[in-house]
Protein backbone atom coordinates (compact mmCIF):
# COMPACT_ATOMS: atom_id res chain seq x y z
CA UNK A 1 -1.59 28.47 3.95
CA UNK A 2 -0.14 25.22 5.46
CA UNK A 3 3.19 23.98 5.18
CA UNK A 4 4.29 20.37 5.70
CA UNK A 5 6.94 20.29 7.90
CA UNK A 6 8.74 17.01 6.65
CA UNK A 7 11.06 17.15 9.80
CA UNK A 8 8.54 16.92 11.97
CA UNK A 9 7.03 13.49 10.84
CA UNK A 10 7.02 10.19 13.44
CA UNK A 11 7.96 7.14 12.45
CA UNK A 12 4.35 6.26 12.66
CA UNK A 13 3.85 8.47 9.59
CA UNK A 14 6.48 7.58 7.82
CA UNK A 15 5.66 4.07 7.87
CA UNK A 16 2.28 4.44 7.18
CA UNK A 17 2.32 6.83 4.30
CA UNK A 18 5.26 3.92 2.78
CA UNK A 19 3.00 1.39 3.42
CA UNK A 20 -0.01 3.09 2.08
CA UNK A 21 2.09 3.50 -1.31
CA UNK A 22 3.76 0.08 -1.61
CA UNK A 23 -0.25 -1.47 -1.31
CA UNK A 24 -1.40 0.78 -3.29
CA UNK A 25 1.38 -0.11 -5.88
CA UNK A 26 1.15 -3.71 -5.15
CA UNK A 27 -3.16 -3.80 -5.65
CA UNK A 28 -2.44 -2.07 -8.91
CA UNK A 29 -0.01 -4.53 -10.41
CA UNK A 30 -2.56 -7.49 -9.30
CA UNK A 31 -5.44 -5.55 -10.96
CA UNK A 32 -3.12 -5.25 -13.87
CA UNK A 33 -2.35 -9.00 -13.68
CA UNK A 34 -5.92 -10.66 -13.03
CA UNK A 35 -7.23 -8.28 -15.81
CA UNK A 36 -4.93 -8.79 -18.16
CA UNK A 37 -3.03 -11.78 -17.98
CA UNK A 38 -5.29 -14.16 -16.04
CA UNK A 39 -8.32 -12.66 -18.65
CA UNK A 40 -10.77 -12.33 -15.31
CA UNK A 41 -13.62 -9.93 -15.57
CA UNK A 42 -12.33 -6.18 -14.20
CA UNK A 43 -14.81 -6.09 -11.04
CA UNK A 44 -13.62 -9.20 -10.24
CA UNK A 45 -9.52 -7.96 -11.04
CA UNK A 46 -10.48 -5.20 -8.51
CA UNK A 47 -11.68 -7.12 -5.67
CA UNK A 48 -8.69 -9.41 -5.93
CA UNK A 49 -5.99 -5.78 -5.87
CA UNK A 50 -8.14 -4.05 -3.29
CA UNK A 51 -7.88 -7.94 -1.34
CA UNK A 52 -4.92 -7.95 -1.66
CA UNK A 53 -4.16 -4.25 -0.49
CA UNK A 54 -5.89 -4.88 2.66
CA UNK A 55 -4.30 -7.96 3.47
CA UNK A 56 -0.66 -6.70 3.22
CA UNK A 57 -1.07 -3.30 4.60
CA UNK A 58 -0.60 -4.35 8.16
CA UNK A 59 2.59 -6.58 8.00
CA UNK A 60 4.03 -3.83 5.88
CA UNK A 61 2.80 -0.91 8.11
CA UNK A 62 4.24 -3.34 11.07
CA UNK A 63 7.93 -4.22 9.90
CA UNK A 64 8.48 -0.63 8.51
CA UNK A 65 7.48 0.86 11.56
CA UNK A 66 10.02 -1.28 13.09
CA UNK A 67 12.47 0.05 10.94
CA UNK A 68 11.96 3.51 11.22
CA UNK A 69 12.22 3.15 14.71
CA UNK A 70 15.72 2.47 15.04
């Protein structure tokens, strides 16, 4: 049986696994948004969060790595 060792993370992985969830968070809410409030059709809500997702993972996954750095 593994055990995660949450000590022995990088800042790497902590930055990407925050990043991961703030996108993921973020894709949701625009899903939510161009589904429901915007009345667009719910493929076309998803390509828009999932968009959207990909776009801002990188400057996230950037700027927190810089901040888990120090």
């Amino acid at each position: 049986m593994n055990v995660m060792d949450f000590n022995s993370w990088q800042p790497e992985d902590i930055a990407r696994r925050f990043a991961i969830m703030f996108v993921i968070s973020l894709g949701t809410f625009a899903v939510l948004a161009a589904w429901l409030v915007y009345e667009q059709a719910i493929w076309a809500a998803l390509l828009m969060g999932v968009a959207l997702a990909a776009v801002l993972y990188w400057p996230f996954y950037l700027i927190l790595r810089q901040v888990f750095r120090r």
